[in-house]
C-alpha atoms as a PDB file:
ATOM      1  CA  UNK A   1       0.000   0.000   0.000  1.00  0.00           C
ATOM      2  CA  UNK A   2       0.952   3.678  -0.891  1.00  0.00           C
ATOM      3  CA  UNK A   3       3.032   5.983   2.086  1.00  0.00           C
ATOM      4  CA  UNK A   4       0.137   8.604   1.655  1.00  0.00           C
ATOM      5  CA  UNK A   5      -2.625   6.552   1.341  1.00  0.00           C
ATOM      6  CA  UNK A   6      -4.832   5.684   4.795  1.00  0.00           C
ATOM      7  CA  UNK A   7      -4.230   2.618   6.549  1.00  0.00           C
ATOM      8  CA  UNK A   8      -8.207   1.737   5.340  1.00  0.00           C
ATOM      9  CA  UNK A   9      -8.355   2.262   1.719  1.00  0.00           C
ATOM     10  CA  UNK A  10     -11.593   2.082   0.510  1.00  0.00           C
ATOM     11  CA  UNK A  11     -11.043   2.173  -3.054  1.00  0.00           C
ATOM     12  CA  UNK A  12     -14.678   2.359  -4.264  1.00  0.00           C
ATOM     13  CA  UNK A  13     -15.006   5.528  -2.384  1.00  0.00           C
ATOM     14  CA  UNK A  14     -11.790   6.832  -3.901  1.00  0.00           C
ATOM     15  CA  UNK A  15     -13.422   5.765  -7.352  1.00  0.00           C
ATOM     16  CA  UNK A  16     -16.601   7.657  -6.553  1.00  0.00           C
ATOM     17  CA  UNK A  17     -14.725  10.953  -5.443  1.00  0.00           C
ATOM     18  CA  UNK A  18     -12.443  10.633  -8.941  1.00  0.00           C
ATOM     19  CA  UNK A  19     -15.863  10.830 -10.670  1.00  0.00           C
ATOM     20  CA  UNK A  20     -16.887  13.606  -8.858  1.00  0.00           C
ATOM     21  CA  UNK A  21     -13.781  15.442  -9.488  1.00  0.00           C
ATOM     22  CA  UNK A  22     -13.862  14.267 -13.231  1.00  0.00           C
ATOM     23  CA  UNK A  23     -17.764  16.084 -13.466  1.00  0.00           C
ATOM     24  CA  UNK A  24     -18.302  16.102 -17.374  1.00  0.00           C
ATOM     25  CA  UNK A  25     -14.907  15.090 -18.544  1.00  0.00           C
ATOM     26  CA  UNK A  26     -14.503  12.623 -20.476  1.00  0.00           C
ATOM     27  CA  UNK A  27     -11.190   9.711 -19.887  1.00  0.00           C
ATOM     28  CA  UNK A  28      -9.565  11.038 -23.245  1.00  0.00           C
ATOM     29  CA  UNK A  29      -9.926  14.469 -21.670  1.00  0.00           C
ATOM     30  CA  UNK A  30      -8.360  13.582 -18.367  1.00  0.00           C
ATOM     31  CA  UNK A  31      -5.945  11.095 -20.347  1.00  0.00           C
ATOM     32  CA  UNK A  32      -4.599  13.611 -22.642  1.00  0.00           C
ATOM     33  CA  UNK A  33      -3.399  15.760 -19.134  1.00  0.00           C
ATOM     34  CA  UNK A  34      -1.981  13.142 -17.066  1.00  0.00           C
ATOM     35  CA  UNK A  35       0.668  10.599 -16.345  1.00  0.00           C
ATOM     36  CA  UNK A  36      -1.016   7.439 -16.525  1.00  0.00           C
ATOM     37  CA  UNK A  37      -2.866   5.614 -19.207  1.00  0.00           C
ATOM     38  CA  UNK A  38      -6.516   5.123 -20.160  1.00  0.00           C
ATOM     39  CA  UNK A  39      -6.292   1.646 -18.727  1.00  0.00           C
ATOM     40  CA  UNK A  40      -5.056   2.914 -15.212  1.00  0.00           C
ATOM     41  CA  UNK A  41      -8.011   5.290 -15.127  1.00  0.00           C
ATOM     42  CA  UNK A  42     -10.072   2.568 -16.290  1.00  0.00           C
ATOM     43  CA  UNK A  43      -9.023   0.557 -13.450  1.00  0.00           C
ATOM     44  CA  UNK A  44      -8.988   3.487 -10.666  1.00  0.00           C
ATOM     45  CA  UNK A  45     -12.421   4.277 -11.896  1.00  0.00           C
ATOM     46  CA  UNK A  46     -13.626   0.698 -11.098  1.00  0.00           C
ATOM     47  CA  UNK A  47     -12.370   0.535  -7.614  1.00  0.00           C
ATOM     48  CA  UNK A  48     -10.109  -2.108  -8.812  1.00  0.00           C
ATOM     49  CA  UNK A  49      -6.432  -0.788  -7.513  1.00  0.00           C
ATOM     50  CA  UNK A  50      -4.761   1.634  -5.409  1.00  0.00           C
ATOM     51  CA  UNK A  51      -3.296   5.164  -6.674  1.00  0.00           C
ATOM     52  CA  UNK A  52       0.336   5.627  -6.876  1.00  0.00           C
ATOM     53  CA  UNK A  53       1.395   9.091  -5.198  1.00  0.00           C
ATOM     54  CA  UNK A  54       2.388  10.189  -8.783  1.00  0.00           C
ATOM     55  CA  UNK A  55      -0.830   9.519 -10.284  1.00  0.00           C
ATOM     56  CA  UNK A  56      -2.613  10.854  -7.202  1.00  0.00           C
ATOM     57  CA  UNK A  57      -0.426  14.033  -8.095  1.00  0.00           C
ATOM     58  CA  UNK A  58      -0.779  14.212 -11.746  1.00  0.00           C
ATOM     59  CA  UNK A  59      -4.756  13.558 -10.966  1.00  0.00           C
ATOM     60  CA  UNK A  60      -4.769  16.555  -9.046  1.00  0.00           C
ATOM     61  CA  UNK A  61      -3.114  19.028 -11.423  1.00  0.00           C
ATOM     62  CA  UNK A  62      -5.265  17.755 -14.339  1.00  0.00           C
ATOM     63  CA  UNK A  63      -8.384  18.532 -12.768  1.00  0.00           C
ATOM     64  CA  UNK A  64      -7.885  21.149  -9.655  1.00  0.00           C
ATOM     65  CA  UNK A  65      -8.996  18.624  -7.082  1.00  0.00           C
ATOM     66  CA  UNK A  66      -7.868  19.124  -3.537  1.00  0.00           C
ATOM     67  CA  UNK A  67      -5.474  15.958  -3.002  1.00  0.00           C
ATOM     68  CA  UNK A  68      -6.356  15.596   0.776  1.00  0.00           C
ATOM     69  CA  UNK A  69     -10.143  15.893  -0.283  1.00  0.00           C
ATOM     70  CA  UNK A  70      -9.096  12.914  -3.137  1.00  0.00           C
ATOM     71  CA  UNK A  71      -7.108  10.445  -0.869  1.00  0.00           C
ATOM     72  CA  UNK A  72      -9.112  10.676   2.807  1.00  0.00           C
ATOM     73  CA  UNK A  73     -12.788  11.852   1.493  1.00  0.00           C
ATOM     74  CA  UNK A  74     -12.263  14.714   3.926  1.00  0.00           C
ATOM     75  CA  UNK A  75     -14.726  17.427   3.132  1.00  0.00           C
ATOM     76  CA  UNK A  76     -12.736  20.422   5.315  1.00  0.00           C
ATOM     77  CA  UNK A  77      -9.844  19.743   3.056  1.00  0.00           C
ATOM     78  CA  UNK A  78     -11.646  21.894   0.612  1.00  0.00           C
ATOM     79  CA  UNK A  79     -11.981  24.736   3.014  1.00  0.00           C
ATOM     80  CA  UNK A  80      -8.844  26.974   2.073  1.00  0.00           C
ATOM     81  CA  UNK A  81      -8.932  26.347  -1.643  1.00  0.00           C
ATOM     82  CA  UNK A  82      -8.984  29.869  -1.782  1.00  0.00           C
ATOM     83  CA  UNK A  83      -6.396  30.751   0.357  1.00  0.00           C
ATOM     84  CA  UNK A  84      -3.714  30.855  -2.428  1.00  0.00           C
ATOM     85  CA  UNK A  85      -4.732  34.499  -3.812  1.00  0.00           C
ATOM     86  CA  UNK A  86      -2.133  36.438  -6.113  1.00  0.00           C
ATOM     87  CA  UNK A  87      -1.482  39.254  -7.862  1.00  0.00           C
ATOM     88  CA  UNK A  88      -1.469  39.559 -11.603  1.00  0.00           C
ATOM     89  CA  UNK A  89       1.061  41.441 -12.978  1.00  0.00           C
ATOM     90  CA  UNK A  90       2.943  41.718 -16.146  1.00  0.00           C
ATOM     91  CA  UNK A  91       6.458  40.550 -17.168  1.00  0.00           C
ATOM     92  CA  UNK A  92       7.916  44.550 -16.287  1.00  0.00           C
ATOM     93  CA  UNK A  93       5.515  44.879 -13.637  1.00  0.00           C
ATOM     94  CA  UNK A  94       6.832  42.056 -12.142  1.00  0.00           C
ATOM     95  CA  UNK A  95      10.683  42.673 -12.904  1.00  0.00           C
ATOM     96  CA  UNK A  96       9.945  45.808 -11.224  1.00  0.00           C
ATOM     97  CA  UNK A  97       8.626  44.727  -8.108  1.00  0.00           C
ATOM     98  CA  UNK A  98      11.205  42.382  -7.671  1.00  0.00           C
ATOM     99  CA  UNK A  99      13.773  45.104  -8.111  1.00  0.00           C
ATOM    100  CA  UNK A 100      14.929  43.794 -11.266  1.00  0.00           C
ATOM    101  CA  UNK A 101      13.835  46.695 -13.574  1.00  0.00           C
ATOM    102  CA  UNK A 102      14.340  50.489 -12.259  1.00  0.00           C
ATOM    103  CA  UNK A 103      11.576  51.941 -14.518  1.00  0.00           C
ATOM    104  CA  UNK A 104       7.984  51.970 -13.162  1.00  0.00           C
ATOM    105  CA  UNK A 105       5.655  50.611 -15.713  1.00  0.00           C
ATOM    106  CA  UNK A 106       2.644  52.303 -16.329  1.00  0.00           C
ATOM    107  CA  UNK A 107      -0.108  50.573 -14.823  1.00  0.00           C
ATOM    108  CA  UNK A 108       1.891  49.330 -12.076  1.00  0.00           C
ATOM    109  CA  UNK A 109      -0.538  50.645  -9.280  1.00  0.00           C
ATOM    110  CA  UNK A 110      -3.251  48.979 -10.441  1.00  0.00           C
ATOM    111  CA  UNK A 111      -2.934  45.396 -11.399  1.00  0.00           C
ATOM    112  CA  UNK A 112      -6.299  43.375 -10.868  1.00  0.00           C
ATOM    113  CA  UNK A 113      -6.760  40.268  -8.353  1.00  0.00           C
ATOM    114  CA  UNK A 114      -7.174  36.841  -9.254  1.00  0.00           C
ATOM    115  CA  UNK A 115      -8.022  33.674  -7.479  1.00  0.00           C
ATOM    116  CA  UNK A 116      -6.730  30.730  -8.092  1.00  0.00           C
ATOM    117  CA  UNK A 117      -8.867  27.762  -9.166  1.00  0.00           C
ATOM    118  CA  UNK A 118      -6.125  25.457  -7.800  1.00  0.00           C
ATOM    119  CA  UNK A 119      -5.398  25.337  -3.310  1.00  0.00           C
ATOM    120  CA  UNK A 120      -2.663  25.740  -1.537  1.00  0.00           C
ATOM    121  CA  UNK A 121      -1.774  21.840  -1.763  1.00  0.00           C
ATOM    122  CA  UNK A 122      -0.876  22.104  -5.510  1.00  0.00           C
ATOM    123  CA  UNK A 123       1.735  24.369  -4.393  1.00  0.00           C
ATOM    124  CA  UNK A 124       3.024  21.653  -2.030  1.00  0.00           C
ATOM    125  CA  UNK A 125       2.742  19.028  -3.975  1.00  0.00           C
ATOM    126  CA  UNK A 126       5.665  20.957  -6.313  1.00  0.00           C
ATOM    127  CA  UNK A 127       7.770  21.492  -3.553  1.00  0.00           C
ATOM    128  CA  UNK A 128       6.860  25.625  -3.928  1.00  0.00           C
ATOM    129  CA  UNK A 129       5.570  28.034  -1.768  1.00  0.00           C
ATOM    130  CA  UNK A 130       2.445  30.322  -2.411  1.00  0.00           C
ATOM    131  CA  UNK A 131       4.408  33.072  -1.399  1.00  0.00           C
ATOM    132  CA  UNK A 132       7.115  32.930  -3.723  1.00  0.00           C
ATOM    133  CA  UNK A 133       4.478  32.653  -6.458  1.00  0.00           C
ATOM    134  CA  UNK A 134       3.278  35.003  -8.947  1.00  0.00           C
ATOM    135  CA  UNK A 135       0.355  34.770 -11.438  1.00  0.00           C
ATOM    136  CA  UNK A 136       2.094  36.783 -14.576  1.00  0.00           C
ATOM    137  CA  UNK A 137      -0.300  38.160 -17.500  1.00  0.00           C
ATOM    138  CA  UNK A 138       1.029  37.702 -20.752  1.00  0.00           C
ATOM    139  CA  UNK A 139       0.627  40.747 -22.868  1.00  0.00           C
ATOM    140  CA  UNK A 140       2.798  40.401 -25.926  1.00  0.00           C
ATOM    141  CA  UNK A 141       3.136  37.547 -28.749  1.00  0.00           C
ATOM    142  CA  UNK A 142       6.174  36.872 -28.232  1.00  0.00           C
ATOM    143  CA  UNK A 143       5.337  33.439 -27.197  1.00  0.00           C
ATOM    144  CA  UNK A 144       2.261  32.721 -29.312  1.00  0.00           C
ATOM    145  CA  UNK A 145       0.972  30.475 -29.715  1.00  0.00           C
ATOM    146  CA  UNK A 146       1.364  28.981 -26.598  1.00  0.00           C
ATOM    147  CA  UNK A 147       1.444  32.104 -24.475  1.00  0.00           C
ATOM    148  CA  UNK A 148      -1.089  34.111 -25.803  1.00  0.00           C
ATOM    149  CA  UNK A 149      -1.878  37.937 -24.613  1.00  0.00           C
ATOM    150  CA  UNK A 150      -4.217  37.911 -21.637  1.00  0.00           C
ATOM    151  CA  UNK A 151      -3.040  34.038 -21.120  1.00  0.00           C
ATOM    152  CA  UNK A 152      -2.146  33.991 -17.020  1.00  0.00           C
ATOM    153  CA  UNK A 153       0.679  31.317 -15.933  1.00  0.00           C
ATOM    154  CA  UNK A 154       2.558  31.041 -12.516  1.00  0.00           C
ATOM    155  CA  UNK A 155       5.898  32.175 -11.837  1.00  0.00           C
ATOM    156  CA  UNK A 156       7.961  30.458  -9.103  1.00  0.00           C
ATOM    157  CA  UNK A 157      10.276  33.495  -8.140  1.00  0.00           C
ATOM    158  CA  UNK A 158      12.576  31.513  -5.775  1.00  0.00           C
ATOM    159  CA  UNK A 159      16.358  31.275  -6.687  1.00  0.00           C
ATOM    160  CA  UNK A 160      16.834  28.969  -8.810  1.00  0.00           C
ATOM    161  CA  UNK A 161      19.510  27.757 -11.616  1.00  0.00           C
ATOM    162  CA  UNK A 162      18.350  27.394 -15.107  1.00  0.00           C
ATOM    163  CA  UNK A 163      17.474  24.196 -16.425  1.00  0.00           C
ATOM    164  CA  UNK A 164      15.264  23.535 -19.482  1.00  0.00           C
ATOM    165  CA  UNK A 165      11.669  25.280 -19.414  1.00  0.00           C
ATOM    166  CA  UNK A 166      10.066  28.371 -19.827  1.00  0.00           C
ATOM    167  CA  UNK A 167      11.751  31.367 -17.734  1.00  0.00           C
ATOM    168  CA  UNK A 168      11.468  34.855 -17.313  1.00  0.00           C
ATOM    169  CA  UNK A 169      13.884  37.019 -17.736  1.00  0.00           C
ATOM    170  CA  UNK A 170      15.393  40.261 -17.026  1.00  0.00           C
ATOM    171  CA  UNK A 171      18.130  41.186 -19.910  1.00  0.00           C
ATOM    172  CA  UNK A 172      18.829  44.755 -20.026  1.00  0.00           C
ATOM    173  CA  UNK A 173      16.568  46.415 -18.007  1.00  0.00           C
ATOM    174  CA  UNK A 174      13.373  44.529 -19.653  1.00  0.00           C
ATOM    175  CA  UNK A 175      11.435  41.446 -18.611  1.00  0.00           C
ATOM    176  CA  UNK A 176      11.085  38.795 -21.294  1.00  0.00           C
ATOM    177  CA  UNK A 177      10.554  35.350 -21.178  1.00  0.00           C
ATOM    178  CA  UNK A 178      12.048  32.797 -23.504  1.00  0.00           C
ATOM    179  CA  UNK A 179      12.235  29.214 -23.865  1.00  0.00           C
ATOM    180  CA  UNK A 180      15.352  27.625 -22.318  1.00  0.00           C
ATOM    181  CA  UNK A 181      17.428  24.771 -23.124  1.00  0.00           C
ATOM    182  CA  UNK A 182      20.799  23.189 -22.996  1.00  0.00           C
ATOM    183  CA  UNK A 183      23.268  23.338 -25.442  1.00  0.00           C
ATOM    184  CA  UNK A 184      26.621  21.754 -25.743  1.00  0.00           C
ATOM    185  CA  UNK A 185      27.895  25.520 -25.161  1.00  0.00           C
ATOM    186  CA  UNK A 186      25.922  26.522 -22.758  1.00  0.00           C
ATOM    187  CA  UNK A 187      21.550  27.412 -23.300  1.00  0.00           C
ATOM    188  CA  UNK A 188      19.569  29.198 -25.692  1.00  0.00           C
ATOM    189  CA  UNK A 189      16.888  31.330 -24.727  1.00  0.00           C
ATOM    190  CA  UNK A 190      14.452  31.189 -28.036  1.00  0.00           C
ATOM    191  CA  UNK A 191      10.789  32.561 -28.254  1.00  0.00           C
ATOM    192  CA  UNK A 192       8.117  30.440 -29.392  1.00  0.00           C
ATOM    193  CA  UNK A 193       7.038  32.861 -31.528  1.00  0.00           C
ATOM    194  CA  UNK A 194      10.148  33.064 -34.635  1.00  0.00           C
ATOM    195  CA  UNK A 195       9.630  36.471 -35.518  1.00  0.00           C
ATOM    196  CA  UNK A 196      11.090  37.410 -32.156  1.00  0.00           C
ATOM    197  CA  UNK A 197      14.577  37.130 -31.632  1.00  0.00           C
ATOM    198  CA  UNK A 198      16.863  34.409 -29.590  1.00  0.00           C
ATOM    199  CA  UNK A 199      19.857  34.176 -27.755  1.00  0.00           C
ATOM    200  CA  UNK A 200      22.907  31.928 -26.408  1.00  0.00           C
ATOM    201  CA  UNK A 201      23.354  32.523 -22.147  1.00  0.00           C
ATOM    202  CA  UNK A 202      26.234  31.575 -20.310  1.00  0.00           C
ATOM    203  CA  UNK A 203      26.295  29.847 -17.060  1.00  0.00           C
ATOM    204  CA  UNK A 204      28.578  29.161 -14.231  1.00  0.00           C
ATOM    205  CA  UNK A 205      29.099  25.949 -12.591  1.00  0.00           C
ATOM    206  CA  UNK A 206      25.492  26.179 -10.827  1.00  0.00           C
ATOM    207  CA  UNK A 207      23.970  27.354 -14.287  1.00  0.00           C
ATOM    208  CA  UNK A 208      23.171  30.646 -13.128  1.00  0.00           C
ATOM    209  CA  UNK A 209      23.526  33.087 -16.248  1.00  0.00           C
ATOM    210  CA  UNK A 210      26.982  35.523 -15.820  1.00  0.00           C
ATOM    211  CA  UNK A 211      26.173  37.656 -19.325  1.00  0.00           C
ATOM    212  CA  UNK A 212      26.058  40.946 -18.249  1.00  0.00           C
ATOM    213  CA  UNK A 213      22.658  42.709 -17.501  1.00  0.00           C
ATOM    214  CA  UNK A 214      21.751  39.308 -17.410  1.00  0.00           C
ATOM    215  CA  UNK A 215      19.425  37.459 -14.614  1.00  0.00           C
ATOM    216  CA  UNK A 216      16.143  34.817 -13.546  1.00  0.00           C
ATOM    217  CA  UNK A 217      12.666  36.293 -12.159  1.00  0.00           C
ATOM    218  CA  UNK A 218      11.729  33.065 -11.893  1.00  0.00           C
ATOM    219  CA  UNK A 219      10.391  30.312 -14.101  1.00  0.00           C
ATOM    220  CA  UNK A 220       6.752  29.641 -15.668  1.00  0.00           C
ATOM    221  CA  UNK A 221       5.607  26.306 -14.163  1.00  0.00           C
ATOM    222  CA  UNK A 222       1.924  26.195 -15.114  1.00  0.00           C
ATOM    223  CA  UNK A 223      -1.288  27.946 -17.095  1.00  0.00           C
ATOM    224  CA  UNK A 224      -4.473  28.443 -14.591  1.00  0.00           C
ATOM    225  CA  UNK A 225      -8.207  29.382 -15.527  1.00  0.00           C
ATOM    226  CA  UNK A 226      -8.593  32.551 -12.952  1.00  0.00           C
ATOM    227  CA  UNK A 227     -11.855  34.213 -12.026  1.00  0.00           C
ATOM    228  CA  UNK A 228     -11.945  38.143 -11.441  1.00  0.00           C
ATOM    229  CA  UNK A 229     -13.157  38.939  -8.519  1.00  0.00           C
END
């Protein structure tokens, strides 16, 4: 049996709350956004087997269930799902509250609230914390199509090296985020969009950039549905 599973697994009830969670989505639909196959679903669905911890995981993500509420049936689980409220911002506005950027964009004073569809437990479940979180607005093309304007992802500001992924970036005294990845002389920062411009970085032995002007905000980890409030 799983670590983080209870000692009394009922699996049928687990099946019942995975339906819940599913609501109108189809198994292609929930297949096409996790880790596991149809036939795993299938089988969890069923009450047949236990979850793995990285199903259980990938579960949550796909479909914003609360993974205590998912495991335990615990109702109060649900309770702070909307404890994890950010601030939208845009790339500059972010760069410059960060202290990354010394120009004040305009607009700055009045970015607009959003709450999270996803709790406080999907941050955990990353290993992040809400409060080194930011939900960015995308407001150029750059990155289109896959970051579209008015898209919203989540930036994980904490310290961190580069590795391959979509970061953020402050180059010159602008924020701009580019897709990274290794390269047998160091990474290249490339848009998604082709019309924009790349570039090569260079890293030290922790893979932090040392090009001048040169420096991580953080690093997009995910897109999120957000409701004005």
């Amino acid at each position: 049996m799983s670590d983080v599973l209870p000692t009394t697994f009922d699996k049928e009830a687990f099946a019942a709350r995975m339906k819940r969670a599913m609501g109108e989505k189809g198994n292609s639909w929930i297949c096409d956004r996790v880790s596991f196959s149809d036939s795993t679903l299938r089988s969890y669905l069923k009450g047949e087997v236990e979850p793995t911890l990285s199903n259980l995981m990938s579960f949550c993500q796909a479909t914003g269930a609360n993974f205590t509420w998912l495991v335990t049936g615990d109702e109060s689980a649900t309770a702070n799902e909307k404890e994890a409220q950010l601030v939208s911002l845009t790339e500059d506005e972010l760069a410059y509250q960060l202290g990354y950027i010394r120009k004040k964009p305009v607009g700055h004073e009045t970015a607009t609230k959003f709450v999270l569809t996803q709790d406080r437990s999907y941050f955990a479940l990353g290993g992040r914390d809400p409060d080194l979180c930011r939900l960015l607005t995308i407001t150029s093309d750059t990155n289109a199509p896959k970051l579209k304007p008015g898209d919203h992802c989540l930036v994980d500001i904490r310290k961190q090296p580069l590795t391959q992924g979509y970061f953020l970036l402050a180059v010159q005294g602008s924020a701009i985020i580019r897709v990274v990845s290794p390269t047998v002389r160091g990474y290249m920062a490339m848009p998604v969009n082709s019309t924009y411009p790349g570039f090569t970085l260079t890293v030290d032995a922790e893979f932090y950039p040392t090009d001048p002007g040169v420096s991580i905000i953080g690093r997009l980890f995910n897109h999120f549905e957000v409701t004005p409030l």
